[in-house]
N, C-alpha and C. Protein backbone atom coordinates (compact mmCIF):
# COMPACT_ATOMS: atom_id res chain seq x y z
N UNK A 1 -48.31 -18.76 39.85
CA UNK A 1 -47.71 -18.04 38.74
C UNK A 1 -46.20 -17.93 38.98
N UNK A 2 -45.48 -18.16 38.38
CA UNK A 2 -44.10 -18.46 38.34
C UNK A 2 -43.56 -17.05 37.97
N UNK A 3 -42.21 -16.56 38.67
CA UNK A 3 -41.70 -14.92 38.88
C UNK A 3 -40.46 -15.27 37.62
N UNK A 4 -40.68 -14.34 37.09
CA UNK A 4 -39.83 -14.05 35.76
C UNK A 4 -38.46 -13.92 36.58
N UNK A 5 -37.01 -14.76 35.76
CA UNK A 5 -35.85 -14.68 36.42
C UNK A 5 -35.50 -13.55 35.85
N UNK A 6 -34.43 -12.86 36.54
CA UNK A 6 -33.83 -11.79 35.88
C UNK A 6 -32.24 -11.95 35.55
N UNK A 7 -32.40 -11.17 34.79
CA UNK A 7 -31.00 -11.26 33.86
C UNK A 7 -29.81 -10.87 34.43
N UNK A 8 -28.60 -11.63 34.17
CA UNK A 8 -27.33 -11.39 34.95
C UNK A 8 -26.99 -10.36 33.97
N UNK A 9 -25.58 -9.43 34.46
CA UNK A 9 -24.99 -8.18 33.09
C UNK A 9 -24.44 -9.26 32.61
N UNK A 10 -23.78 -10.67 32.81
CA UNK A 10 -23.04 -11.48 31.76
C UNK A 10 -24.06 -11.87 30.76
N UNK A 11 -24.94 -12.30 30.76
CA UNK A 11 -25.93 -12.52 30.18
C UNK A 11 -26.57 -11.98 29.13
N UNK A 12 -26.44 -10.24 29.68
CA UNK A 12 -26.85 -9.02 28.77
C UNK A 12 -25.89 -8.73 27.78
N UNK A 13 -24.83 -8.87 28.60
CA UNK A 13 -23.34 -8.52 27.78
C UNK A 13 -23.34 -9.19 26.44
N UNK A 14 -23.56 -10.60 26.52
CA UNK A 14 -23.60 -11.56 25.67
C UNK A 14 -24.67 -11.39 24.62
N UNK A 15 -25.60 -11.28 24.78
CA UNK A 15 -26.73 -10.78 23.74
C UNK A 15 -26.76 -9.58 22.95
N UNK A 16 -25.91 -8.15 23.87
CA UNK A 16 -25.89 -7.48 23.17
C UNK A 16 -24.32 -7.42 22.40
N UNK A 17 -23.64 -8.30 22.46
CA UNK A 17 -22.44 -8.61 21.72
C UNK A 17 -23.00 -9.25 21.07
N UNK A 18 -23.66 -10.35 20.49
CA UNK A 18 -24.74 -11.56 19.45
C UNK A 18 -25.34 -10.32 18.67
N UNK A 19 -25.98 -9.57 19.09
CA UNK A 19 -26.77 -8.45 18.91
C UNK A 19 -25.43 -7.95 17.47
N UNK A 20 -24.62 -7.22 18.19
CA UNK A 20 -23.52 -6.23 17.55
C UNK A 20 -22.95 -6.85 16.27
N UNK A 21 -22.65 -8.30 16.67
CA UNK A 21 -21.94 -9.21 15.61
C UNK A 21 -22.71 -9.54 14.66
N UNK A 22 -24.23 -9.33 14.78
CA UNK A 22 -25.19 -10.13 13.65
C UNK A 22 -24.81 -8.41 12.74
N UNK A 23 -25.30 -7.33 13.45
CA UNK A 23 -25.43 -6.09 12.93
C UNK A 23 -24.19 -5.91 11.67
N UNK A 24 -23.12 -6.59 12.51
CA UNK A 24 -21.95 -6.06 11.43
C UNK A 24 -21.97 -6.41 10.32
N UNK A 25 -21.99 -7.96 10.80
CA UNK A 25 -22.35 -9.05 9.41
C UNK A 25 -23.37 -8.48 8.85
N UNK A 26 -24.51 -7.88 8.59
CA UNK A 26 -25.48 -8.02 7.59
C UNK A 26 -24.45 -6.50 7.21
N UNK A 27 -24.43 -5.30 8.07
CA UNK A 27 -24.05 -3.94 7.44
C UNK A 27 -23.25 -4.48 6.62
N UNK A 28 -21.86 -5.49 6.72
CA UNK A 28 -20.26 -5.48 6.04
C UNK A 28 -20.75 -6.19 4.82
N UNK A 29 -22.07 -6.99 5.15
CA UNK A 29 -22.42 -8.37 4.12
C UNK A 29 -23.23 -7.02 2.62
N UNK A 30 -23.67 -5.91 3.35
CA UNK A 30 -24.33 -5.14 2.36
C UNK A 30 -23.59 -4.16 1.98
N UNK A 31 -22.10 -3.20 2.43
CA UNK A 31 -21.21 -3.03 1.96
C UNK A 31 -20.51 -3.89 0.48
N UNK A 32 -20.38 -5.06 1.11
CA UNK A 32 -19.68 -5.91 0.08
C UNK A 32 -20.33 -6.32 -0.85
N UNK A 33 -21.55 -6.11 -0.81
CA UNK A 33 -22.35 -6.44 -2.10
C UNK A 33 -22.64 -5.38 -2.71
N UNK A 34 -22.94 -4.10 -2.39
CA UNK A 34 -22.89 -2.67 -3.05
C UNK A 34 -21.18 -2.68 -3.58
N UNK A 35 -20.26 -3.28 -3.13
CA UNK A 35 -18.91 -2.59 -3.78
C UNK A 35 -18.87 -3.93 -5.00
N UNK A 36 -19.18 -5.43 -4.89
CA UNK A 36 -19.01 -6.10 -6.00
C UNK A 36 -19.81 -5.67 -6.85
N UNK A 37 -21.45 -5.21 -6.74
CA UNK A 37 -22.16 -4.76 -8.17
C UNK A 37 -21.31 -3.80 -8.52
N UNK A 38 -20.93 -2.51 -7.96
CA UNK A 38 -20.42 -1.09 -8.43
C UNK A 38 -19.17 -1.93 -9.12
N UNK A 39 -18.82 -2.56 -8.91
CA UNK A 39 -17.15 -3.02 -9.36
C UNK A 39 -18.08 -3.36 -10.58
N UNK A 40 -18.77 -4.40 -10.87
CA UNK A 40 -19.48 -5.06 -12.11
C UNK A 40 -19.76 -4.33 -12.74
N UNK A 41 -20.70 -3.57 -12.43
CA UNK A 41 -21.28 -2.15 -12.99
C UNK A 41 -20.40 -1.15 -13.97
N UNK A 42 -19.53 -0.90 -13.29
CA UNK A 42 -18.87 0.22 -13.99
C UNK A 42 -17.70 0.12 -14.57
């Protein structure tokens, strides 16, 4: 049975920065689509 490698902090660092950057993009991507309807909208 083969021993699970473990994770370097560069490694972690990196994923949870991938992690942060996807987060923004969808939050900023759903900001900007709530402010173009409201702009349309009203």
């Amino acid at each position: 049975m083969a021993t699970a490698r473990t994770h370097t902090a560069g490694e972690k660092a990196g994923i949870f920065a991938f992690a942060l950057v996807v987060l923004v993009v969808i939050v900023g991507g759903a900001f900007a689509a709530g402010y173009l309807i409201g702009r349309t909208l009203l």
